[in-house]
Protein backbone atom coordinates (compact mmCIF):
# COMPACT_ATOMS: atom_id res chain seq x y z
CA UNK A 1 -82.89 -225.73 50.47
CA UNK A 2 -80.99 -229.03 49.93
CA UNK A 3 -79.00 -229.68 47.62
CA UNK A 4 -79.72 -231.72 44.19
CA UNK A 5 -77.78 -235.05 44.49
CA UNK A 6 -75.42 -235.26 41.66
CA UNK A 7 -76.38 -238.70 40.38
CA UNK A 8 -79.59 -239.27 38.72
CA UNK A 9 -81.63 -242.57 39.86
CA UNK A 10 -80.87 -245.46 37.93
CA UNK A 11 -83.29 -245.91 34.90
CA UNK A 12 -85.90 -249.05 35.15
CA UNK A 13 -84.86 -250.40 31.74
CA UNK A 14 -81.94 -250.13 29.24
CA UNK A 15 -82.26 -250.74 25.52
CA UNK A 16 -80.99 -253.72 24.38
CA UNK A 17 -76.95 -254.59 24.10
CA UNK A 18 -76.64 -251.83 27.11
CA UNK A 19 -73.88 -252.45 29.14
CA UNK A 20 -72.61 -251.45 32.61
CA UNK A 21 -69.35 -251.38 34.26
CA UNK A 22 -69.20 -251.38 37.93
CA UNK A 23 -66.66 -250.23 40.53
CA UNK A 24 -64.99 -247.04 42.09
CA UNK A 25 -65.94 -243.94 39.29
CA UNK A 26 -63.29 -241.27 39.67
CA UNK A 27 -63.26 -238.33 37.37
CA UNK A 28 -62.92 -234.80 36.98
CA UNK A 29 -65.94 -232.25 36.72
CA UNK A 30 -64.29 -229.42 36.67
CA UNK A 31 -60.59 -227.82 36.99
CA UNK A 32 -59.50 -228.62 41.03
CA UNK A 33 -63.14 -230.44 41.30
CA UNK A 34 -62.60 -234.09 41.68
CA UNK A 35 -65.53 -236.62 42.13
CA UNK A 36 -65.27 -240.25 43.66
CA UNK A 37 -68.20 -242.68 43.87
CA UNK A 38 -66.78 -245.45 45.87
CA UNK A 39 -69.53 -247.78 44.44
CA UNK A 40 -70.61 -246.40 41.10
CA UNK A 41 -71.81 -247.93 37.65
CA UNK A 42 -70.96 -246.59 34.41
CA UNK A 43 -73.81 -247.50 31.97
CA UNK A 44 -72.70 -247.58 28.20
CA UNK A 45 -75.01 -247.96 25.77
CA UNK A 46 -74.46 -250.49 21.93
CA UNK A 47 -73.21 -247.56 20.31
CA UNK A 48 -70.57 -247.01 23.19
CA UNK A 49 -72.08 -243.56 24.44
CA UNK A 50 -72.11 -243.26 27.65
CA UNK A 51 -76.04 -242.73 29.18
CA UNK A 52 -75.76 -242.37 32.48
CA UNK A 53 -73.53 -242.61 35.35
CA UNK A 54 -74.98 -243.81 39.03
CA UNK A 55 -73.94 -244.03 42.79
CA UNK A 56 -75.06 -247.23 44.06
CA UNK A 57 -75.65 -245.81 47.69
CA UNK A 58 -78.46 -243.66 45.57
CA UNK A 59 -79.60 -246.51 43.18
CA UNK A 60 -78.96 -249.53 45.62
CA UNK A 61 -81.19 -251.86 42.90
CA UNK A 62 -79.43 -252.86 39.69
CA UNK A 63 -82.00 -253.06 37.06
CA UNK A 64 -82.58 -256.59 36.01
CA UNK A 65 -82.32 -255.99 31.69
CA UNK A 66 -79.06 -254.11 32.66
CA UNK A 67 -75.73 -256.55 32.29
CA UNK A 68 -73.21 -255.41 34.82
CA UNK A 69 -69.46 -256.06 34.19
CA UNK A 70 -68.44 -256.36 38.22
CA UNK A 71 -65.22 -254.28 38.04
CA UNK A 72 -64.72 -254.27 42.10
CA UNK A 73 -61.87 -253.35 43.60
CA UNK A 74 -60.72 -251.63 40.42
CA UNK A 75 -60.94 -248.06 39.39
CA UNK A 76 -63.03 -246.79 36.72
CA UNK A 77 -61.53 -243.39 35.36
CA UNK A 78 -61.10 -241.30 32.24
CA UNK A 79 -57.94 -242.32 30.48
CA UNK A 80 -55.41 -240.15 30.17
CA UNK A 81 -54.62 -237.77 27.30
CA UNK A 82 -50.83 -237.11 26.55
CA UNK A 83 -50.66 -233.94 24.77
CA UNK A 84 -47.02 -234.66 23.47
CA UNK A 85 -45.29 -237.36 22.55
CA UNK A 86 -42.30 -238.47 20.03
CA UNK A 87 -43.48 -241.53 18.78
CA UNK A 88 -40.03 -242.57 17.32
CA UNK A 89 -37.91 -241.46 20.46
CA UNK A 90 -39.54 -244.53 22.18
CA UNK A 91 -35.96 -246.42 20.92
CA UNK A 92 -34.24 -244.67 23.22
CA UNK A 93 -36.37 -243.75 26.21
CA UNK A 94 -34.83 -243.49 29.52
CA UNK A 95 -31.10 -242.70 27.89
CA UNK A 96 -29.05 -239.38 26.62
CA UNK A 97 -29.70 -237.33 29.82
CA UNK A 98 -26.63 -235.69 29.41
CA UNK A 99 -27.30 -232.65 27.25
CA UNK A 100 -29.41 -229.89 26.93
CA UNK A 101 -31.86 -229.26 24.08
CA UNK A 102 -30.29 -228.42 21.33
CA UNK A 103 -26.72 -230.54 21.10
CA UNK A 104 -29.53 -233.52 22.37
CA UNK A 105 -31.16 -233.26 19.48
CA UNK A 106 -27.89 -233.58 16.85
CA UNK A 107 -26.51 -236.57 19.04
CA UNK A 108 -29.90 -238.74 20.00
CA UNK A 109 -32.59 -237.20 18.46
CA UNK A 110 -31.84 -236.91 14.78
CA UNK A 111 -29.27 -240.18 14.30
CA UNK A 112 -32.52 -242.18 15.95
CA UNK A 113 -35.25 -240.33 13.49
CA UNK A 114 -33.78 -241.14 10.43
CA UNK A 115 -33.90 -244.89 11.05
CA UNK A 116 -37.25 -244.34 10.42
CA UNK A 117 -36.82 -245.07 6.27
CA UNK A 118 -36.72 -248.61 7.20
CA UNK A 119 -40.44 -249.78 7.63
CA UNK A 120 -39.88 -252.63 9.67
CA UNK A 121 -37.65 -250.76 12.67
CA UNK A 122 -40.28 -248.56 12.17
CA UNK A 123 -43.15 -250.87 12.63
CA UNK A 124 -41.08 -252.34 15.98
CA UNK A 125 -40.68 -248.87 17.47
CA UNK A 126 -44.43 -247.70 16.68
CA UNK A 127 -45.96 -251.23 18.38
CA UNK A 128 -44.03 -251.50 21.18
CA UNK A 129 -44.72 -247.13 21.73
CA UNK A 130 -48.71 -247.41 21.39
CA UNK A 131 -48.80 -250.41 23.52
CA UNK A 132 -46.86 -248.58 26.26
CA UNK A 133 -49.33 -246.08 26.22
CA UNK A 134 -52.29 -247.77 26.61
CA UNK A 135 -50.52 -249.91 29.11
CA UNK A 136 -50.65 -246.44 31.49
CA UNK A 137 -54.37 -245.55 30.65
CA UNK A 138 -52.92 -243.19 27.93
CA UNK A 139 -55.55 -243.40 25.86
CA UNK A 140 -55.08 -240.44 23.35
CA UNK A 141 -52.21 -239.60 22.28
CA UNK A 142 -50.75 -236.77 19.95
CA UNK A 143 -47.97 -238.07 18.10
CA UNK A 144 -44.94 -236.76 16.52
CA UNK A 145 -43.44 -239.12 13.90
CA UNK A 146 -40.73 -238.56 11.78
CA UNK A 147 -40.30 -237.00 8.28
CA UNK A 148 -41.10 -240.22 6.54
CA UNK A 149 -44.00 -240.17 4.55
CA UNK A 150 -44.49 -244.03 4.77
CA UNK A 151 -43.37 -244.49 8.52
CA UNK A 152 -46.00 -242.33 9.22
CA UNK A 153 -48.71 -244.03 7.42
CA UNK A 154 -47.25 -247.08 9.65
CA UNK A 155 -48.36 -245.33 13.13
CA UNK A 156 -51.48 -244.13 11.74
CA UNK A 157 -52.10 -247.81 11.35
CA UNK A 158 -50.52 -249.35 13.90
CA UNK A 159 -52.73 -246.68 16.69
CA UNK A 160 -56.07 -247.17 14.33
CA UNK A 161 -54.88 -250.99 15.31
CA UNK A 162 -54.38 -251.53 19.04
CA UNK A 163 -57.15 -249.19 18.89
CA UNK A 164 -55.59 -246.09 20.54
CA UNK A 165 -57.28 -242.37 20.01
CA UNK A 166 -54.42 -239.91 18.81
CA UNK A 167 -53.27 -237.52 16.68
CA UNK A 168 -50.69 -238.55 14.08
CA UNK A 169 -48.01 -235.62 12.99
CA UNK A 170 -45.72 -235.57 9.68
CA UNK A 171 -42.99 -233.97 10.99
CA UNK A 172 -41.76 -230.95 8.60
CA UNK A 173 -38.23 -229.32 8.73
CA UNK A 174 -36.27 -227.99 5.82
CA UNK A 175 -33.65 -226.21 7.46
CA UNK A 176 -30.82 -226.44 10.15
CA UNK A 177 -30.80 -230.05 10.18
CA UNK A 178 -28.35 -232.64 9.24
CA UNK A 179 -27.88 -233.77 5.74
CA UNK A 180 -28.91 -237.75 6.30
CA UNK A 181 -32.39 -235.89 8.27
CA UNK A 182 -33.37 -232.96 6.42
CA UNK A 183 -36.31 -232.29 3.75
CA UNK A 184 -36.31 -230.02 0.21
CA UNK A 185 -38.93 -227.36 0.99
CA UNK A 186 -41.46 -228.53 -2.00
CA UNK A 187 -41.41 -231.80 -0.91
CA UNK A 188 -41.45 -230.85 3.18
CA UNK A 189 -45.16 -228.92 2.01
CA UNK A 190 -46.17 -231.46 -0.51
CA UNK A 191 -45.49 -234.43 1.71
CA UNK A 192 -47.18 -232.41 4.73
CA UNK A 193 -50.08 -231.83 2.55
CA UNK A 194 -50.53 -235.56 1.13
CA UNK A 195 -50.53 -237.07 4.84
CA UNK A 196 -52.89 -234.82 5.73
CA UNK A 197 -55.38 -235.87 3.41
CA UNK A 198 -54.21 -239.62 3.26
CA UNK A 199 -55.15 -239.67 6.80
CA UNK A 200 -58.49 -238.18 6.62
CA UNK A 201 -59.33 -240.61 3.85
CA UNK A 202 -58.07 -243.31 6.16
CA UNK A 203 -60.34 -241.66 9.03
CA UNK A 204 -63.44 -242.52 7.02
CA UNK A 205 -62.82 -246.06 6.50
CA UNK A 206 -63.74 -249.18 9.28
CA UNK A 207 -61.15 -249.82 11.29
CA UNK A 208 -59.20 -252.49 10.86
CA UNK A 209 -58.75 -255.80 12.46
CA UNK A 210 -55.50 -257.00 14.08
CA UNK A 211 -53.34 -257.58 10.86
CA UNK A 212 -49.84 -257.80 12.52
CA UNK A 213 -46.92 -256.85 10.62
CA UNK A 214 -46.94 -258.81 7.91
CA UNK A 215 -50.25 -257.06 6.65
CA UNK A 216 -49.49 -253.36 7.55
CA UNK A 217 -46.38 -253.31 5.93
CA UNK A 218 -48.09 -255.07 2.48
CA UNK A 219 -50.11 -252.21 2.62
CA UNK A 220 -47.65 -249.45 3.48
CA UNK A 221 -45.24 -251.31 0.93
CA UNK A 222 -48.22 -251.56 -2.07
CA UNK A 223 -48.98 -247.48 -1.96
CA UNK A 224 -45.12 -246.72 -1.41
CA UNK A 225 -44.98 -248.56 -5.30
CA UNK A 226 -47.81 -246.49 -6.64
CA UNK A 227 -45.96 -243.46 -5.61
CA UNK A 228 -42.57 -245.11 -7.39
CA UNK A 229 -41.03 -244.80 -4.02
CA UNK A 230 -38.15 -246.97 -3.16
CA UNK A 231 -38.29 -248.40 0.20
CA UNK A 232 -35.50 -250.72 0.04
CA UNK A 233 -35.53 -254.83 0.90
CA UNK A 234 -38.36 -255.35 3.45
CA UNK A 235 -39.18 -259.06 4.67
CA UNK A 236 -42.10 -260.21 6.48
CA UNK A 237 -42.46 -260.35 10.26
CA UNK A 238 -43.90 -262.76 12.55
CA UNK A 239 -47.14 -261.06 14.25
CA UNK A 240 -46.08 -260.05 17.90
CA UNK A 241 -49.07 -260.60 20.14
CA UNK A 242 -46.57 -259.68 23.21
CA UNK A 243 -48.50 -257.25 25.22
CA UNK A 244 -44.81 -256.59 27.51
CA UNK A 245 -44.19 -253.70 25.93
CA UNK A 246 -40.63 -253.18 27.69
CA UNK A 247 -38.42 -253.81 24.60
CA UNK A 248 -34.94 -253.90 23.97
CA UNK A 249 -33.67 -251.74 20.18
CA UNK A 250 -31.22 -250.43 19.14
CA UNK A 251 -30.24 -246.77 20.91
CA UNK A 252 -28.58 -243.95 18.24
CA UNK A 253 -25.46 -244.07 19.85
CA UNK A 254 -25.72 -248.32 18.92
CA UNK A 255 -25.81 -249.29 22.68
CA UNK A 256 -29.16 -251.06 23.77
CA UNK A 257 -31.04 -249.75 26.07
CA UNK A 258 -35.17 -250.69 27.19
CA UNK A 259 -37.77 -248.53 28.73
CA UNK A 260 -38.45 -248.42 32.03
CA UNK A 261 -40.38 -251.09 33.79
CA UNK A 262 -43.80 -250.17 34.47
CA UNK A 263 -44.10 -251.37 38.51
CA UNK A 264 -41.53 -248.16 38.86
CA UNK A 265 -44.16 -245.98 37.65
CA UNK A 266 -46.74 -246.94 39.89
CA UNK A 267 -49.21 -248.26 37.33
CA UNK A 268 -50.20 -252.19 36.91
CA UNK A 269 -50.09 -254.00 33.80
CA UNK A 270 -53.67 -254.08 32.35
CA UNK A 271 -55.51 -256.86 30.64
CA UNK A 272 -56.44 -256.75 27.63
CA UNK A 273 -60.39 -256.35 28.93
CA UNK A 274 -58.75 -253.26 30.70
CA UNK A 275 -57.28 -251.84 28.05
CA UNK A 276 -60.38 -252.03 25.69
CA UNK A 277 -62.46 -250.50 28.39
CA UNK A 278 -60.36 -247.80 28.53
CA UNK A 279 -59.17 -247.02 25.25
CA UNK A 280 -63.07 -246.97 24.63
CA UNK A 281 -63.56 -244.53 27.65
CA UNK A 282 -60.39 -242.38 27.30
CA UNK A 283 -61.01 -238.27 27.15
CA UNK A 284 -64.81 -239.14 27.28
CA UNK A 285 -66.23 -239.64 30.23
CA UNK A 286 -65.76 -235.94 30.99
CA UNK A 287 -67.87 -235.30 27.52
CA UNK A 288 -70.57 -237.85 28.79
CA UNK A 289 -70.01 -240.56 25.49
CA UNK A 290 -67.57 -243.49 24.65
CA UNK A 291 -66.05 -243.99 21.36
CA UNK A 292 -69.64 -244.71 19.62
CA UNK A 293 -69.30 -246.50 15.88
CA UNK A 294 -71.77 -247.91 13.19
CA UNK A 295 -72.09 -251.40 11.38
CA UNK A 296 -71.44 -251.05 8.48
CA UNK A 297 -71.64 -253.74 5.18
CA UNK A 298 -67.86 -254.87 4.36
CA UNK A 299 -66.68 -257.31 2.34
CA UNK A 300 -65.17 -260.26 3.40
CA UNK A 301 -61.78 -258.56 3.82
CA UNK A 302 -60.33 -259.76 7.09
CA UNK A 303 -58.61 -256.48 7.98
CA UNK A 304 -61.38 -254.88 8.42
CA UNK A 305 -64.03 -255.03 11.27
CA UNK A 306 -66.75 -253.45 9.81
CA UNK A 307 -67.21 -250.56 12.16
CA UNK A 308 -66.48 -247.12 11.17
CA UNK A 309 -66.05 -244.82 14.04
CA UNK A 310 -68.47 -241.85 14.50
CA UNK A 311 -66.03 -239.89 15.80
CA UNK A 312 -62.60 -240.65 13.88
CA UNK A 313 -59.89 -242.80 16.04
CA UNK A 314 -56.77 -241.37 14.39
CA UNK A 315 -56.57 -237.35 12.76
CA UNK A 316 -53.73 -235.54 11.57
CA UNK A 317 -52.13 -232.94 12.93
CA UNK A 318 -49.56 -230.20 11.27
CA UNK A 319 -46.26 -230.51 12.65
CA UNK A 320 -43.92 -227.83 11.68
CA UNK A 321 -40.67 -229.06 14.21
CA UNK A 322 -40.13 -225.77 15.64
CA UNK A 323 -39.46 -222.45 14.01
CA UNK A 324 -35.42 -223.02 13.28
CA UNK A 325 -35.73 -226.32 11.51
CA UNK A 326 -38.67 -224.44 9.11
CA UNK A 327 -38.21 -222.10 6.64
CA UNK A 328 -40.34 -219.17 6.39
CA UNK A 329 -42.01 -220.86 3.09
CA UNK A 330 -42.60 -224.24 5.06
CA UNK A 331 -44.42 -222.05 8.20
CA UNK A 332 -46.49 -219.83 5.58
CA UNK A 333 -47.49 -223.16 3.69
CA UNK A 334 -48.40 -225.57 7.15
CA UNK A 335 -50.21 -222.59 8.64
CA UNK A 336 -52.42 -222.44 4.86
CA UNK A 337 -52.83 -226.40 5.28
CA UNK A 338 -53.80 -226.05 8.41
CA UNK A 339 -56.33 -223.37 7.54
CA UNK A 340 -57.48 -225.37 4.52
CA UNK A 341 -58.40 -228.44 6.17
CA UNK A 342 -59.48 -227.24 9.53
CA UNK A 343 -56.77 -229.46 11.57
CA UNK A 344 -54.49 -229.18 13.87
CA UNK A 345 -51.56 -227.72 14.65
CA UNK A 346 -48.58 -229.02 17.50
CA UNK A 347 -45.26 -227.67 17.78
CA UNK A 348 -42.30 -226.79 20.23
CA UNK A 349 -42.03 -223.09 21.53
CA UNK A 350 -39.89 -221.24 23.95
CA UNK A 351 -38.76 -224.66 25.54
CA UNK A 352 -34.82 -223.44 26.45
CA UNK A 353 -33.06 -219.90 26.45
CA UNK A 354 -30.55 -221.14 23.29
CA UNK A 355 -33.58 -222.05 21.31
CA UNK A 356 -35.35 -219.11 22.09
CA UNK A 357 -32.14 -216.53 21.20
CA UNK A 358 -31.32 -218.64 17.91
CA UNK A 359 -35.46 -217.78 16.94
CA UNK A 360 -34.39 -214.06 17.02
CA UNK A 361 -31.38 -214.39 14.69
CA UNK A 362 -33.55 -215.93 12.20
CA UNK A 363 -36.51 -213.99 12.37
CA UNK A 364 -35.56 -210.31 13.49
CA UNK A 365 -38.64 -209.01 11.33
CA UNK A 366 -40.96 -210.70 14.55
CA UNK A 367 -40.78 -209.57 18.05
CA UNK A 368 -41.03 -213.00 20.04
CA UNK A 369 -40.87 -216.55 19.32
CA UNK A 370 -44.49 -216.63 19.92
CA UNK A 371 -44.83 -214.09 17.04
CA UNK A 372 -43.05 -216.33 14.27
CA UNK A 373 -46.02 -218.66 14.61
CA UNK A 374 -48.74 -216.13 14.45
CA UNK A 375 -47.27 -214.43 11.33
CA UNK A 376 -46.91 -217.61 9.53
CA UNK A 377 -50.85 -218.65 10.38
CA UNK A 378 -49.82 -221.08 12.89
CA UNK A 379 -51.60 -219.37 15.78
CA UNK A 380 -54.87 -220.43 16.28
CA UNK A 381 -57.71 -222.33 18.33
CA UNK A 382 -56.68 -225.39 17.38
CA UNK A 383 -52.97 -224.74 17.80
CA UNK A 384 -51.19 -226.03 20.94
CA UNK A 385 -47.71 -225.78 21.70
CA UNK A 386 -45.27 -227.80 24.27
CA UNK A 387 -43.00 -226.33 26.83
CA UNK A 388 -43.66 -222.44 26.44
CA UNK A 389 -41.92 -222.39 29.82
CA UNK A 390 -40.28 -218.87 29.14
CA UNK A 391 -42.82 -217.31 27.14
CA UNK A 392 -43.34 -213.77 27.75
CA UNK A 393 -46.81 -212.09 29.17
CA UNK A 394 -47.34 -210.34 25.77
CA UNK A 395 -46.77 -214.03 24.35
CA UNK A 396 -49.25 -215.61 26.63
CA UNK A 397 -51.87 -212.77 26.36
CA UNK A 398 -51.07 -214.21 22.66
CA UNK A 399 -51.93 -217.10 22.87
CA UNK A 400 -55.19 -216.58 24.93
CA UNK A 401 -56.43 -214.31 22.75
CA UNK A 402 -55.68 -216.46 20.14
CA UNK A 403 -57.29 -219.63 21.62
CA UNK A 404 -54.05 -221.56 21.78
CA UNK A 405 -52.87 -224.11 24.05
CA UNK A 406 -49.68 -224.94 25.98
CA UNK A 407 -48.58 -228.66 27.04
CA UNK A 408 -46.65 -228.38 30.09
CA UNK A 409 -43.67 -231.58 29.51
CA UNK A 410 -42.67 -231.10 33.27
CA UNK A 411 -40.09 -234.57 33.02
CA UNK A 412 -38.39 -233.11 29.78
CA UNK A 413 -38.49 -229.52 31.52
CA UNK A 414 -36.07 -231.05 34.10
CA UNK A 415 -34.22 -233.92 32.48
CA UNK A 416 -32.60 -231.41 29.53
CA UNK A 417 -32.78 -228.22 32.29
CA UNK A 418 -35.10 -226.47 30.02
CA UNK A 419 -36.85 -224.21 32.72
CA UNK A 420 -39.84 -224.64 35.02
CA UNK A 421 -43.44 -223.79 33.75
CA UNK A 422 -45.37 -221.51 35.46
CA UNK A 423 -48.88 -223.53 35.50
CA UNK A 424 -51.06 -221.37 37.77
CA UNK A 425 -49.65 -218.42 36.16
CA UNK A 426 -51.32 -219.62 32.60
CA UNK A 427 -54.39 -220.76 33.81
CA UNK A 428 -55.27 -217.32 35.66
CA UNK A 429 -54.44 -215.58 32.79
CA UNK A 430 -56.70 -218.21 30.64
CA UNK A 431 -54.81 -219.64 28.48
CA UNK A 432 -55.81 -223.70 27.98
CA UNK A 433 -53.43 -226.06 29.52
CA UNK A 434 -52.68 -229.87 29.03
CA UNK A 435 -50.00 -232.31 30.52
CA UNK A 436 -47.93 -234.36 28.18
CA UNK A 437 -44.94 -237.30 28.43
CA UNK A 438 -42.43 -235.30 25.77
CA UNK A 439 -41.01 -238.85 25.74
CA UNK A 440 -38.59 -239.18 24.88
CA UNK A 441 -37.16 -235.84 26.56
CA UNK A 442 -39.09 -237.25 28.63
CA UNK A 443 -38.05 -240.53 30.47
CA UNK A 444 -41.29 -242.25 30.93
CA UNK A 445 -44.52 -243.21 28.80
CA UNK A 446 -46.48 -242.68 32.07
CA UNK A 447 -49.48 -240.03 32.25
CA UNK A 448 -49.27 -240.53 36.07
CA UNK A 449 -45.47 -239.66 35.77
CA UNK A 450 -46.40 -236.88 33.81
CA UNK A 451 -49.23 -235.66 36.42
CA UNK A 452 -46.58 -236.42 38.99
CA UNK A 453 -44.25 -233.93 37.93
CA UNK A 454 -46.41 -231.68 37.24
CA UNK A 455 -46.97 -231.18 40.81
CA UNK A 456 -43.25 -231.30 41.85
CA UNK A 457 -42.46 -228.22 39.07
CA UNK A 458 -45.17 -226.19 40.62
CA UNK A 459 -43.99 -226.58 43.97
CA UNK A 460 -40.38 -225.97 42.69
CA UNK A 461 -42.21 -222.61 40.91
CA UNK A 462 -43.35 -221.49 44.55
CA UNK A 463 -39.92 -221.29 46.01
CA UNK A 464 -39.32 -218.39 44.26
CA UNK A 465 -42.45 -216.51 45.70
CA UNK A 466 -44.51 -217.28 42.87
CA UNK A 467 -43.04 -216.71 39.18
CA UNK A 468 -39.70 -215.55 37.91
CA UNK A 469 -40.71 -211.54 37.22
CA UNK A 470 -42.33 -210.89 34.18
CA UNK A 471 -40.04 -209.11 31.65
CA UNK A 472 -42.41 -206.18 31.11
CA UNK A 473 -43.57 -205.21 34.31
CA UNK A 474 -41.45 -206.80 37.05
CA UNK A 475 -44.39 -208.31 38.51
CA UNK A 476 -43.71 -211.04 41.26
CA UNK A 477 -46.96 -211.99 43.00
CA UNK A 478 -46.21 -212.27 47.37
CA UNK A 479 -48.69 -215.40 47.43
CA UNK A 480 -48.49 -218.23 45.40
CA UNK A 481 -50.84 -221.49 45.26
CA UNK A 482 -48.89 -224.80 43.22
CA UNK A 483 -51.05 -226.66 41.86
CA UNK A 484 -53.17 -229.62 43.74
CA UNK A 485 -53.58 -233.14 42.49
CA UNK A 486 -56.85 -232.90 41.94
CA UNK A 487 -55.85 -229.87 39.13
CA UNK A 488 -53.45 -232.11 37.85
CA UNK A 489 -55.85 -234.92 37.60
CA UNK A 490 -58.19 -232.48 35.50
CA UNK A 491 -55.55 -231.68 33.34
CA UNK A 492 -54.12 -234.92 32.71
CA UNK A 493 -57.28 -236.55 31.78
C-alpha cells in the first residue's frame, strides 16, 4: 500500500488577511527526523497561526485569494530556542577564557553583574543582547539577568520590544558572593516574588510599540519612585535604531572588548522583514501556530500597539543562581514561588567537579547536587537545568522521573573545561534535552554555534567508547552513536 504523502493539497480559498511565505521549508518532525521541501509554502493565517504547510511539487497551483510573500532562495525554518543565556554577560562576550568556573565568576562574572544598578548600561547591554539574538534566528530565549529588580524590568521590556519570545529570570543569591553583588535573604525572596508577578501583569498587557530608551527608562524610572527606590542620576538617551548589534562596552576588567562578528558564525545579517518573520515563527512551526494575538481597544497611548498576545511574549522564570550562592531559606522559598504560580524554574547544576564538591560541604544532609534541588521543591516538570555534565545515573533517573530538563552549553563546557555532556546517554535514558549559548561562558550568541558544538562534544564523548563509567555500576557501553545534525537540529529548534 503506498504511502500517504506528507503534505496535504493546497486549500482552494483562504480567509481573508491569510498570508503565505514561500521558499525552502526545513524543520524538524521528530528527534533525528528532518524534513526539507525544496519548494514549499508556509500559509499563516490574520491571527498568525499557522494553517497549513504545502510542497509545491504536490500543490503546483497557488490559489489566487492566497498572497504569497516569494521568499526564494531563502530558507524558511523554525527559529531557534536558546535554553540558556546570561543576558548581562553580553558586555563581555568573547573575553576571560582564562579560568575555570568558579575563580571566572569572582573576576568577570560578578564585577560585570553589578553594573547592572545603573539603568542606562543596563538598557545598552540588554538592546544590543536581544538584537544579537534575533540576528541568529534565536528567537526564544531564556534569560538570566542580574539581581536588580529594575534592570530586570528593563529586559522584560526591551525583549517584549524588539519582539523576541523568552523567559526573563531575577537572579537570586544570598550567600557566597561578594559584598558589592550579594542580596539579604528577605529581600532575595521578596524581590523574586514581586518580579514574578510584575511580569505576569506585564504579560497581560498589549505589547508595546518601539519606545527607545528614552521611554523605557521613564517607565522603569516612574515605578522605581513608587517603590522609594533610589536609582541614582539617569539622563535620557537618543533612540538607537542600529540593527549592528556588534558593540563595543566596557569589559569588568575596564578593557573594551566587542562580540564577535556574525560572518564568523556562519549566519547572515537579517532584515528586518526576516527578523519579524521569524521571531513570529520561532519554536512554532513544530507546534503547527505562529505567535497569534487579538485587537484590542487602546487608548491613544503611543507605546502601545494594541495587540495583546494570545500566548504571552515574555514569562518569568525562577532563578535561584545555583545551590552555593542560595541559602537553604532562599531554595525552600523559590521552589514555593515556583509552586505557587505555576512557572518556571532554570538553574546551574553539576557544571564542574569544584562546584559540585563545594555542594557537598554545604549540604551534607542531601546525597547529590541533584538532591539539593529536589528537597528544596525545585525539581519539577517545568524545571530545567544547564550543564549537568557530571550528574550521576541516580541523578538523571532523577530528573526523568521528575520531568526535568537539562540544557547541554557545549561552548561553555569547553571554554571554562567544565566536562563533556553525555547527550545520547540522556536521551536513552529519557530525560528532555535542549541546546543553549551559556553566553557568556559561552563565546558566541549563535544557536548554530551552539548546534555546532554540540556535535563536536559528542564526537569528543565517543572517543572514550561511549561515556566515562557510571559511578554506580561501572557501566561503559562497547558501541556508541554521537549525535547527527539532524538530532541537533531537533534540539536546537
Amino acid at each position: 500500500m503506498a504511502e500517504e504523502p506528507r503534505m496535504k493539497r493546497a486549500k482552494r480559498s483562504f480567509p481573508s488577511g491569510t498570508c503565505g511565505y514561500r521558499g525552502t521549508v526545513i524543520h524538524s518532525l521528530d528527534l533525528g527526523q528532518l524534513e526539507i521541501i525544496r519548494d514549499g509554502i508556509v500559509v499563516v493565517d490574520s491571527e498568525g497561526f499557522i494553517i497549513q504547510v504545502f510542497d509545491m511539487s504536490q500543490n503546483p497551483d497557488v490559489p489566487e485569494s492566497l498572497k504569497v510573500q516569494d521568499l526564494s532562495g531563502k530558507l524558511i525554518m523554525p527559529g531557534f530556542v536558546d535554553g540558556h543565556a546570561h543576558a548581562p554577560q553580553y558586555a563581555f562576550t568573547g573575553t576571560g577564557m582564562d579560568l575555570p568556573l568558579l575563580q571566572w565568576l569572582e573576576k568577570y562574572t560578578f564585577p560585570c553583574e553589578s553594573k547592572f544598578s545603573d539603568l542606562e548600561f543596563a538598557l545598552e547591554v540588554y538592546e544590543k543582547s536581544v538584537k544579537r539574538h534575533l540576528k541568529f534566528g534565536t528567537t526564544f530565549c531564556s534569560y538570566f539577568a542580574t539581581i536588580h529588580m529594575d534592570a530586570c524590568k528593563v529586559l522584560t521590556e526591551v525583549a517584549r520590544t524588539l519582539g523576541q519570545r523568552a523567559y526573563i529570570g531575577k537572579v537570586s543569591m544570598d550567600r557566597n558572593s561578594p559584598d558589592f553583588y550579594c542580596e539579604n535573604t528577605e529581600d532575595a525572596i521578596d524581590d523574586a516574588e514581586a518580579f514574578v508577578q510584575h511580569v505576569l501583569e506585564v504579560s497581560k498587557q498589549p505589547l508595546p510599540a518601539k519606545p527607545g530608551c528614552k521611554k523605557i527608562l521613564a517607565q522603569i524610572r516612574k515605578s522605581a519612585v513608587q517603590r522609594n527606590m533610589s536609582i541614582g542620576n539617569l539622563t535620557d538617551c537618543a533612540e538607537d535604531d542600529d540593527e549592528d548589534s556588534a558593540c563595543t562596552l566596557s569589559s569588568p576588567t575596564e578593557t573594551t572588548t566587542s562580540t564577535p562578528d556574525s560572518s564568523k558564525d556562519g549566519v547572515e545579517d537579517s532584515s528586518e522583514e526576516d527578523i519579524e518573520l521569524r521571531a513570529r515563527g520561532g519554536d512554532i512551526i513544530l507546534k503547527g501556530k505562529l505567535g497569534s494575538a487579538k485587537k484590542v481597544r487602546t487608548s491613544s497611548d503611543d507605546t502601545a500597539t494594541g495587540v495583546v498576545p494570545k500566548v504571552p511574549l515574555v514569562l518569568p522564570v525562577v532563578t535561584p543562581r545555583f545551590v552555593p550562592s542560595c541559602t537553604s531559606r532562599l531554595l525552600g522559598a523559590l521552589g514555593q514561588i515556583s509552586r505557587r504560580y505555576a512557572v518556571p524554574v532554570q538553574s546551574h547544576l553539576s557544571e564542574s567537579p569544584g562546584e559540585i564538591a563545594w555542594v557537598r560541604e554545604l549540604h551534607p544532609e542531601c546525597d547529590t547536587y541533584t538532591g539539593v534541588y529536589d528537597r528544596y521543591g525545585l525539581l519539577h516538570d517545568r524545571a530545567y537545568y544547564a550543564h549537568c555534565c557530571h550528574c550521576s545515573k541516580g541523578e538523571r533517573k532523577m530528573m526523568q522521573v521528575r520531568g526535568a530538563g537539562v540544557v547541554h552549553c557545549a561552548s561553555s563546557n569547553f571554554m571554562l573545561g567544565s566536562g563533556v555532556l553525555n547527550v545520547r546517554r540522556l536521551l536513552q535514558e529519557g530525560v528532555k534535552v535542549g541546546l543553549g549559548t551559556d553566553v557568556a561562558g559561552g563565546y558566541s550568541s549563535s544557536m548554530l554555534d551552539a548546534l555546532r558544538q554540540a556535535l563536536i562534544a559528542s564526537q569528543a564523548v565517543s572517543f572514550g567508547g561511549g561515556a566515562a563509567p557510571d559511578e554506580e555500576e561501572g557501566e561503559c557501553p562497547k558501541t556508541y552513536d554521537p549525535l547527527s545534525f539532524q538530532e541537533a537540529f531537533h534540539l536546537a529548534t
